[in-house]
C-alpha atoms as a PDB file:
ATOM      1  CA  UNK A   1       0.000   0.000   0.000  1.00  0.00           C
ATOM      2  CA  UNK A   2       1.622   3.099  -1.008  1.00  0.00           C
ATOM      3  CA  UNK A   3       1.166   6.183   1.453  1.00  0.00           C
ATOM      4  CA  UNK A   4       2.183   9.853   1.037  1.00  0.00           C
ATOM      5  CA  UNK A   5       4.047  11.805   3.673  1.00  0.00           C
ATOM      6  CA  UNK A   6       2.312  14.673   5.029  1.00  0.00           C
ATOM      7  CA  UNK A   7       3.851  17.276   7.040  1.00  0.00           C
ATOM      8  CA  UNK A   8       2.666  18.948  10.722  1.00  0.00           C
ATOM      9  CA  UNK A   9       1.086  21.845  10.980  1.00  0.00           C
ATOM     10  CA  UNK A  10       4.195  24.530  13.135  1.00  0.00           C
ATOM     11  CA  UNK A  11       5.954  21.418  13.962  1.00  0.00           C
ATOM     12  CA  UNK A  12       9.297  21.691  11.918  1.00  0.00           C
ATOM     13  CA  UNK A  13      10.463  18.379  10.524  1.00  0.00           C
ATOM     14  CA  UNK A  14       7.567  16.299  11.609  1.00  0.00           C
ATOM     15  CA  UNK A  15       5.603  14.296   8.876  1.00  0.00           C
ATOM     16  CA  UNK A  16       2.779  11.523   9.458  1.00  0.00           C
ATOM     17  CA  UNK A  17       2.461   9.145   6.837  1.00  0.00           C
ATOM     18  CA  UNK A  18      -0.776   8.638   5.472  1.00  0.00           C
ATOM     19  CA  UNK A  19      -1.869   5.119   3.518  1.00  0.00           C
ATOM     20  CA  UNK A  20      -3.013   5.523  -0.160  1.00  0.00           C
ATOM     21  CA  UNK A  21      -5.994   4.079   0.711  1.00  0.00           C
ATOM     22  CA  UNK A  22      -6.799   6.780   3.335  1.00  0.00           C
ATOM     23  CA  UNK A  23      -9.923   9.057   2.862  1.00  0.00           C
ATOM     24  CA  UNK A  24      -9.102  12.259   0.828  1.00  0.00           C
ATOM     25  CA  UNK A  25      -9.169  15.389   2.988  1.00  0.00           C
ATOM     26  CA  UNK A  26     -11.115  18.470   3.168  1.00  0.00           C
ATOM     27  CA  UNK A  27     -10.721  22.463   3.392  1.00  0.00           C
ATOM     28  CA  UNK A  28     -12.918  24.493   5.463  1.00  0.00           C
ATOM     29  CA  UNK A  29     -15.207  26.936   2.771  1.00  0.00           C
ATOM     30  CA  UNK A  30     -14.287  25.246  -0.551  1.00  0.00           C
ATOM     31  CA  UNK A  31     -15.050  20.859  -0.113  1.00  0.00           C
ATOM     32  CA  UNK A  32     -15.721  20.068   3.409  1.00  0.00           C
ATOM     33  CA  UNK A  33     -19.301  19.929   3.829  1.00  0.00           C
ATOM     34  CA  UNK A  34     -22.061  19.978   6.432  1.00  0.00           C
ATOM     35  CA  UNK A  35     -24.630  16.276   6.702  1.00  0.00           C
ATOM     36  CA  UNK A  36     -26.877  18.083   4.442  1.00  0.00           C
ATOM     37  CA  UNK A  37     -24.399  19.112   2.085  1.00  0.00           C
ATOM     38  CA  UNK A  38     -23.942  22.633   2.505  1.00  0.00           C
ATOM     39  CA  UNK A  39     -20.027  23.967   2.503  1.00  0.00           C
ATOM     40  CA  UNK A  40     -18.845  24.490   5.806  1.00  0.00           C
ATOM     41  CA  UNK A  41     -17.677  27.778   6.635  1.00  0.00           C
ATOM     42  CA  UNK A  42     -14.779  28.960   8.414  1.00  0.00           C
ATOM     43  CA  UNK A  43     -17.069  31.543  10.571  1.00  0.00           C
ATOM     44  CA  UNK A  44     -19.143  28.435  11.584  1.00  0.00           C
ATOM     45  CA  UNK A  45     -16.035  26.170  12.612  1.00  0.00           C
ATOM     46  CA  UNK A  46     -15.181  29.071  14.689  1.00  0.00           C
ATOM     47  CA  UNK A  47     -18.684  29.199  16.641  1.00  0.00           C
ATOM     48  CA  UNK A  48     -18.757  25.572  16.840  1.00  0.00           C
ATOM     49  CA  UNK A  49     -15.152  25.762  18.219  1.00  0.00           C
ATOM     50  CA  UNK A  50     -15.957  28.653  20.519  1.00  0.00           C
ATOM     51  CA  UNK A  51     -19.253  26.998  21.939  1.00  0.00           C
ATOM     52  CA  UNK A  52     -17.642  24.833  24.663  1.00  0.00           C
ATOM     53  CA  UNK A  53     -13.857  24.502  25.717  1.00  0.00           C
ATOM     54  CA  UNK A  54     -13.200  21.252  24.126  1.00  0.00           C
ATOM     55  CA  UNK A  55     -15.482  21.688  21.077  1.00  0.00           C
ATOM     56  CA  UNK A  56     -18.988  22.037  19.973  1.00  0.00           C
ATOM     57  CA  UNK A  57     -21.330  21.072  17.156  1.00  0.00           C
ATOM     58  CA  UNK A  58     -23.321  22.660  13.653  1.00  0.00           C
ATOM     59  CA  UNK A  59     -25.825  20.988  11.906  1.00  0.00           C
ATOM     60  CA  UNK A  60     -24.878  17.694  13.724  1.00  0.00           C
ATOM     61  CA  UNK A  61     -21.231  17.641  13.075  1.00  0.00           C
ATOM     62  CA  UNK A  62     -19.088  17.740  16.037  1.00  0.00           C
ATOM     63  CA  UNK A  63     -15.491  20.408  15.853  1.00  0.00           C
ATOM     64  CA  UNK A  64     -12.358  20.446  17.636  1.00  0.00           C
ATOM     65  CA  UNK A  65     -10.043  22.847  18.410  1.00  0.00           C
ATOM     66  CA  UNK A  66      -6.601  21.612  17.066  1.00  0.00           C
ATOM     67  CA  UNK A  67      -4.258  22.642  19.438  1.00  0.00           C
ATOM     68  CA  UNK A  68      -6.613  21.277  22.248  1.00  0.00           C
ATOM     69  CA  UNK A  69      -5.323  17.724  20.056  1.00  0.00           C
ATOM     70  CA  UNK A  70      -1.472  18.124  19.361  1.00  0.00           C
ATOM     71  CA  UNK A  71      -0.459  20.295  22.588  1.00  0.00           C
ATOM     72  CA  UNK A  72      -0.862  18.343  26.546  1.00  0.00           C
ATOM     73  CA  UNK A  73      -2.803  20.349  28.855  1.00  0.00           C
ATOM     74  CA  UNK A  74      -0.207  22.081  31.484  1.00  0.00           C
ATOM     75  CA  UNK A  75      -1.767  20.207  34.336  1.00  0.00           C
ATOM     76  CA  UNK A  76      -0.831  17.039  32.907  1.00  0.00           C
ATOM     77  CA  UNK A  77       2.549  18.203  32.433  1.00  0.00           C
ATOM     78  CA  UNK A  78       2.546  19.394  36.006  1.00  0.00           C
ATOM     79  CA  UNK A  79       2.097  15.775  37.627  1.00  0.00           C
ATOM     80  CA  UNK A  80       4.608  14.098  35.184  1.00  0.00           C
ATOM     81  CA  UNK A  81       6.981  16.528  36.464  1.00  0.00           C
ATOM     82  CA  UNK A  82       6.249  15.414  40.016  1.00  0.00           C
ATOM     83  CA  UNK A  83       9.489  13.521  41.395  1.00  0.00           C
ATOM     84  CA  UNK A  84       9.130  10.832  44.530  1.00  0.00           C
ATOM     85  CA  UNK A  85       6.041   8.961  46.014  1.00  0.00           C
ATOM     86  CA  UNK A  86       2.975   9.862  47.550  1.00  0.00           C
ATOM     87  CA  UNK A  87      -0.436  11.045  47.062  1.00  0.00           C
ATOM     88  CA  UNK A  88      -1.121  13.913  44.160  1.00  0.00           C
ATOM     89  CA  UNK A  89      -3.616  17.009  45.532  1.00  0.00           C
ATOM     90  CA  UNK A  90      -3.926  20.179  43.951  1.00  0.00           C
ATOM     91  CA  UNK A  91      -4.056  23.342  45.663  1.00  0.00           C
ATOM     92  CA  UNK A  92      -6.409  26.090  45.434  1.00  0.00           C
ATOM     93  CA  UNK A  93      -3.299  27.961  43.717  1.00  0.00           C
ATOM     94  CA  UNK A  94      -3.871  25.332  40.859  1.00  0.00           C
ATOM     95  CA  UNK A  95      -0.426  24.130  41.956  1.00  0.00           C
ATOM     96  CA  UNK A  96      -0.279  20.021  42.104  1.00  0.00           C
ATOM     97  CA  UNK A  97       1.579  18.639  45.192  1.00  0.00           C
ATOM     98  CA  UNK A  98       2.832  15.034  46.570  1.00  0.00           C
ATOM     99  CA  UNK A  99       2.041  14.310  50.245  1.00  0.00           C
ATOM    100  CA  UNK A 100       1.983  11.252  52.396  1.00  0.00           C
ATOM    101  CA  UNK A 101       0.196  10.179  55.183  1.00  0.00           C
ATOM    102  CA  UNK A 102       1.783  10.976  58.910  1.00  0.00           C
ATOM    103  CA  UNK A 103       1.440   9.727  62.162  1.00  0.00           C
ATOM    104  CA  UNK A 104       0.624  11.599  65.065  1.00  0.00           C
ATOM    105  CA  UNK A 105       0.855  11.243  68.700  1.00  0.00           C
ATOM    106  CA  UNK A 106      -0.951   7.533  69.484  1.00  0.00           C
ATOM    107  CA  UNK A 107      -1.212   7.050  65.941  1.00  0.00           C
ATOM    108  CA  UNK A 108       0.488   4.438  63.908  1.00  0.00           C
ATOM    109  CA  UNK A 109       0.684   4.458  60.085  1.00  0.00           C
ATOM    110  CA  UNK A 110       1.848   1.694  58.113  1.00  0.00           C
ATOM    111  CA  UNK A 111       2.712   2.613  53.956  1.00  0.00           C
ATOM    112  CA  UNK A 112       2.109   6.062  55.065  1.00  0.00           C
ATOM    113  CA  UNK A 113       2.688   7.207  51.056  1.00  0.00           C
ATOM    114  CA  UNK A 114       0.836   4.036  49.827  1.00  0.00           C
ATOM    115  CA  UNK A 115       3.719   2.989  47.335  1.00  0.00           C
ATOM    116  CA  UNK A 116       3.504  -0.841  48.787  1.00  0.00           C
ATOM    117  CA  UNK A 117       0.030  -0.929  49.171  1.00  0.00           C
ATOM    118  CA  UNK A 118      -2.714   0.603  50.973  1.00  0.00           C
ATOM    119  CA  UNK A 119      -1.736   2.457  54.191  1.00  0.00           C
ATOM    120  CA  UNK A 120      -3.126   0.931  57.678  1.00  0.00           C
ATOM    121  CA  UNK A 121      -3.715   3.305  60.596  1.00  0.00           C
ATOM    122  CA  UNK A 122      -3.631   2.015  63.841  1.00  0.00           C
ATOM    123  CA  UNK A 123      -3.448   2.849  67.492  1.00  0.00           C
ATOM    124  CA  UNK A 124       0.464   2.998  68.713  1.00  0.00           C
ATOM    125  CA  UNK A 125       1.777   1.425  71.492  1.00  0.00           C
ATOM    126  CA  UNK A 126       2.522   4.106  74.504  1.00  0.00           C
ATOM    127  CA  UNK A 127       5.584   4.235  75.925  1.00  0.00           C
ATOM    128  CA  UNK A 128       6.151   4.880  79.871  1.00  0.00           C
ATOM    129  CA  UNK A 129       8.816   4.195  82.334  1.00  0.00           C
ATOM    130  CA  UNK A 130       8.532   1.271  84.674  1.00  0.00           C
ATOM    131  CA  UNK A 131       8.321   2.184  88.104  1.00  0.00           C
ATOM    132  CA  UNK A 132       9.375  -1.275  89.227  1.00  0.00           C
ATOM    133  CA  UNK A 133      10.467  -4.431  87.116  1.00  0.00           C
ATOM    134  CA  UNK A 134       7.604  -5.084  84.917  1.00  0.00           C
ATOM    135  CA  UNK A 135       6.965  -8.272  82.702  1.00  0.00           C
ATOM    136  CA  UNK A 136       5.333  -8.397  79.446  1.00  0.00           C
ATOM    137  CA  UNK A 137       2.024  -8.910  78.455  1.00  0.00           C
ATOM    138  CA  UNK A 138       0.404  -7.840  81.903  1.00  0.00           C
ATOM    139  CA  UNK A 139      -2.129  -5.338  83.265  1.00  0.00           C
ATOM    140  CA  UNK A 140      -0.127  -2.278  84.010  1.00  0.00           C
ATOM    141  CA  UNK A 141      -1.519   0.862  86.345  1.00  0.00           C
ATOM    142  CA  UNK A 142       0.113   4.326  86.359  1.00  0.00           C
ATOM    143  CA  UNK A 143       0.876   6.442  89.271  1.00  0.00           C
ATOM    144  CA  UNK A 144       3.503   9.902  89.592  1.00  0.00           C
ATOM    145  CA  UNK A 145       6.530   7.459  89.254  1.00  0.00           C
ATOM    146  CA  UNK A 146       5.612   5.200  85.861  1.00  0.00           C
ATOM    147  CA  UNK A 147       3.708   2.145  85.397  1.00  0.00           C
ATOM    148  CA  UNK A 148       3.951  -1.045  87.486  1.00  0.00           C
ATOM    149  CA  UNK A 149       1.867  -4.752  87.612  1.00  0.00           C
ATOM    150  CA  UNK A 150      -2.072  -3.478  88.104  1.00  0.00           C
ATOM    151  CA  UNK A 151      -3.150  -5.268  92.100  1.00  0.00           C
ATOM    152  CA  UNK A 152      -6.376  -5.673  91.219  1.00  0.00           C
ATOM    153  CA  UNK A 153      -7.135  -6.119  95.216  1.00  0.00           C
ATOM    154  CA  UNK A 154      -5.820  -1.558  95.807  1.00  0.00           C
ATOM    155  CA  UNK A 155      -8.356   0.708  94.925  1.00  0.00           C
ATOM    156  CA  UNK A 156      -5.281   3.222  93.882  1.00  0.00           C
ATOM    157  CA  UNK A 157      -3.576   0.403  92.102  1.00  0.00           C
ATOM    158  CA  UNK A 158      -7.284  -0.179  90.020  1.00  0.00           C
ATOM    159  CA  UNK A 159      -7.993   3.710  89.707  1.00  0.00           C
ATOM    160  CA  UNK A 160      -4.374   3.880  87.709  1.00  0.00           C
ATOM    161  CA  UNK A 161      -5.378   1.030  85.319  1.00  0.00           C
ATOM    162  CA  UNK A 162      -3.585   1.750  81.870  1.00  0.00           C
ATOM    163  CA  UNK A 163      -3.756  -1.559  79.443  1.00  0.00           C
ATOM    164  CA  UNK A 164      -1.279  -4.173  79.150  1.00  0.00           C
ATOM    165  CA  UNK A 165       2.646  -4.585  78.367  1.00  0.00           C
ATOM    166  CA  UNK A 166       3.829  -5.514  75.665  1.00  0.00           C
ATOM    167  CA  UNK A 167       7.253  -5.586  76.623  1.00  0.00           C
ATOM    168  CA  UNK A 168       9.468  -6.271  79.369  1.00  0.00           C
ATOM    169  CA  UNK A 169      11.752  -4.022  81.521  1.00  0.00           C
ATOM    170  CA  UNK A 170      13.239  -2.772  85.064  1.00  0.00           C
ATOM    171  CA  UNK A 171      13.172  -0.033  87.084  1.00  0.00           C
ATOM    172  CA  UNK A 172      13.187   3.174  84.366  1.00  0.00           C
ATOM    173  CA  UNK A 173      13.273   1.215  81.226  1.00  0.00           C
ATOM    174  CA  UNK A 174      10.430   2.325  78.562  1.00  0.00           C
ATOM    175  CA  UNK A 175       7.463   0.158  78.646  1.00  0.00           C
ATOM    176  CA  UNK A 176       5.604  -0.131  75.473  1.00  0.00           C
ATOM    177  CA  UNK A 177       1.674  -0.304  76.504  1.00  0.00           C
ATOM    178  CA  UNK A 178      -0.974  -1.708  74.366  1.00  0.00           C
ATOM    179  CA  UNK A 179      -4.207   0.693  75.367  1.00  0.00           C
ATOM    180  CA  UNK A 180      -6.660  -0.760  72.965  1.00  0.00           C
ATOM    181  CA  UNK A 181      -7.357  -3.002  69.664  1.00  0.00           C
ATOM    182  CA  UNK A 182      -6.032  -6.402  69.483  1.00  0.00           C
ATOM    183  CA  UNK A 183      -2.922  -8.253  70.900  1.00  0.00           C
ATOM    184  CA  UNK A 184      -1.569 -11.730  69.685  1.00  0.00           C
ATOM    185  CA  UNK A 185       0.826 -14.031  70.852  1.00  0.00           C
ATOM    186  CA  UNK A 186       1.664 -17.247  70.172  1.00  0.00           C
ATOM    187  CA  UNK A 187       2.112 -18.228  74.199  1.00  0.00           C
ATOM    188  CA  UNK A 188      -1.657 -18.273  74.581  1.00  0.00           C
ATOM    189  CA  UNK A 189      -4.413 -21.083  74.928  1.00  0.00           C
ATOM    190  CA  UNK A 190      -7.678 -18.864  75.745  1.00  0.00           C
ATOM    191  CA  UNK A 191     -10.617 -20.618  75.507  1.00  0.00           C
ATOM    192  CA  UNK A 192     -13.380 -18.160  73.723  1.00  0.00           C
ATOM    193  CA  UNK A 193     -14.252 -16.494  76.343  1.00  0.00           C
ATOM    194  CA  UNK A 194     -13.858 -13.307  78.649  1.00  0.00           C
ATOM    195  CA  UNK A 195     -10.453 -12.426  80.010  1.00  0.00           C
ATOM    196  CA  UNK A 196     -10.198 -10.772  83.723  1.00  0.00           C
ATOM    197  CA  UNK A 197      -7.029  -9.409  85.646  1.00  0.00           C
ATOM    198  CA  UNK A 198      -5.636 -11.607  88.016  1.00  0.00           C
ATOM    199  CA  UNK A 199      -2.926 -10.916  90.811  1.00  0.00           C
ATOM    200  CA  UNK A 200      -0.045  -8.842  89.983  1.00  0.00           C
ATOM    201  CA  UNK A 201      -1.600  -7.919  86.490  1.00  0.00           C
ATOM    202  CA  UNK A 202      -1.684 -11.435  85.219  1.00  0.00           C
ATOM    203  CA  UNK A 203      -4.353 -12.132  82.688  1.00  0.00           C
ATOM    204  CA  UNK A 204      -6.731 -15.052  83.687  1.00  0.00           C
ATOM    205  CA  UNK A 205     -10.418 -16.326  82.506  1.00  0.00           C
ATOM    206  CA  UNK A 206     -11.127 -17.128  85.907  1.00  0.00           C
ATOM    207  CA  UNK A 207     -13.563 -14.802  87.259  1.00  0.00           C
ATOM    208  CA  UNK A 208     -12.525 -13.510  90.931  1.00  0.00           C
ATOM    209  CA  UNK A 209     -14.466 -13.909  93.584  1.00  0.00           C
ATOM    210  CA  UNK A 210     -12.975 -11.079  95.424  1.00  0.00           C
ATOM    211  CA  UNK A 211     -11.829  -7.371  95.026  1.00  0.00           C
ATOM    212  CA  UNK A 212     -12.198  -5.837  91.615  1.00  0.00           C
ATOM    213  CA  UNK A 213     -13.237  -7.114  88.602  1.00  0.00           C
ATOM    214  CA  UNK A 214     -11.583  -5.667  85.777  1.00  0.00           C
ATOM    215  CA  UNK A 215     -12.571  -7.147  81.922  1.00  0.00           C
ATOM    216  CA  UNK A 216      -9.305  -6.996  80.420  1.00  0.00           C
ATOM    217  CA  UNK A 217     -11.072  -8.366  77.210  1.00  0.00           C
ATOM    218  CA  UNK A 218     -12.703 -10.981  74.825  1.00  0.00           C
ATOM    219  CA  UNK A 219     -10.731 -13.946  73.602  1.00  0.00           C
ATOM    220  CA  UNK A 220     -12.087 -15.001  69.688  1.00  0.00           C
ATOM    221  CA  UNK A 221      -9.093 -17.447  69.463  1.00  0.00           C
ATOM    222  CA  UNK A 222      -6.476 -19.442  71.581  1.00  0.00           C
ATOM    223  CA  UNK A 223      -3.714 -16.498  70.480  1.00  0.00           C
ATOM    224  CA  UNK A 224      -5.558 -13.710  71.046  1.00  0.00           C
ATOM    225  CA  UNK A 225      -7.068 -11.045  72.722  1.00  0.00           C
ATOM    226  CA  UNK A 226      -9.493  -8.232  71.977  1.00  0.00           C
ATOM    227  CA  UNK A 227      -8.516  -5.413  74.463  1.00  0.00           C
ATOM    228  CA  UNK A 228     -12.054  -3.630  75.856  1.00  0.00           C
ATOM    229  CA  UNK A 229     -11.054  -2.583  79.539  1.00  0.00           C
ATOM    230  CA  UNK A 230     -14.833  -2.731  80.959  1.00  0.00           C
ATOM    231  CA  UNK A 231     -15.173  -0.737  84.023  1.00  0.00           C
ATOM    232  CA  UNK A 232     -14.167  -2.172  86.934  1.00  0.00           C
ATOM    233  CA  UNK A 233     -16.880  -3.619  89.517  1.00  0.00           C
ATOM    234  CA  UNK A 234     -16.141  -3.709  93.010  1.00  0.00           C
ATOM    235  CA  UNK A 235     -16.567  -7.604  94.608  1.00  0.00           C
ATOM    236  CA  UNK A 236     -18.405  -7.673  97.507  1.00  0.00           C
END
């Protein structure tokens, strides 16, 4: 198939090749021509054109601009000038932008610029300082000092409650403290089922019979826990 090159309008040195067995063109006001055959004039292709942004239409024929076709919008060149990762917002300055997602104080965000996947907020861990040697994965309380095991038998001790370790440490180490959500570990054999506080902050399912009773939380599986922290009931 033989084809004929045809050059670009203002673009020096640019040609698109056309087959021979493309359909002929047309000029504006001397052989292109309107569904009912009248000539189309360069006045009308210049309404049409100036009807709507991106085009309009005469006697059923729809026009567009040409440089709207040949020439990328400047917003589109904005964002493929963007460097890095992140998420693309545009500013009332009409100014594009890349930002991320950040944590804040008892926050945690996972993928904060969603590059890996999407991001996954969560509740952080707190950090306090152990006012004695403290264990993991027990009920702590907090007093003027730090945290220590929760006596679930000292009204002070109760009042104090905090949530439960999730590390170990002595006197003045940092304490990481689990406050809420879920906590797994592999250690565990709960039975589904509620899970109280026992002495020195231990977590038990058996109910006490005697000073407070503190819900720690709700056990779906044998590894873990569902934190809820009901409000503590005083034992007769």
């Amino acid at each position: 198939m033989a084809g004929t090159k045809i050059k670009l309008k203002d673009q020096l040195g640019r040609v698109v090749r056309v087959g021979g067995d493309a359909t002929k063109g047309a000029t504006v006001g001397r052989d292109l021509r309107w569904p009912d055959g009248s000539l189309v004039q360069e006045s009308q292709v210049r309404n049409a054109a100036g009807s709507a942004s991106t085009g309009g239409s005469t006697g059923g024929l729809a026009t567009t601009v040409w440089r709207l076709i040949r020439e990328v919008p400047a917003n589109l060149q904005k964002l493929a000038a963007l460097a890095g990762v992140g998420f693309t917002t545009r500013g009332s300055d009409g100014e594009w932008r890349q930002r991320s997602i950040a944590a804040g104080e008892g926050i945690h965000i996972e993928n904060g610029d969603g590059v890996a996947g999407d991001p996954v907020v969560s509740l952080a861990p707190l950090a306090r300082p152990a006012a004695a040697t403290v264990s993991a994965l027990r009920l702590l309380s907090e007093g003027a000092d730090g945290v220590r095991h929760l006596d679930p038998s000292d009204d002070d001790s109760v009042a104090g409650m905090l949530g439960v370790s999730l590390t170990a440490g002595d006197l003045g180490a940092d304490i990481k403290i689990k406050t809420g959500g879920t906590v797994d570990d592999t250690g565990w054999s709960w039975a589904p089922g509620f899970v109280f506080a026992g002495p020195a902050g231990t977590l038990t399912q058996a109910q006490p019979v005697s000073g407070w009773e503190i819900v720690v939380g709700y056990a779906p599986s044998p590894t873990r826990l569902n934190l809820t922290f009901d409000e503590p009931v005083k034992l007769a």
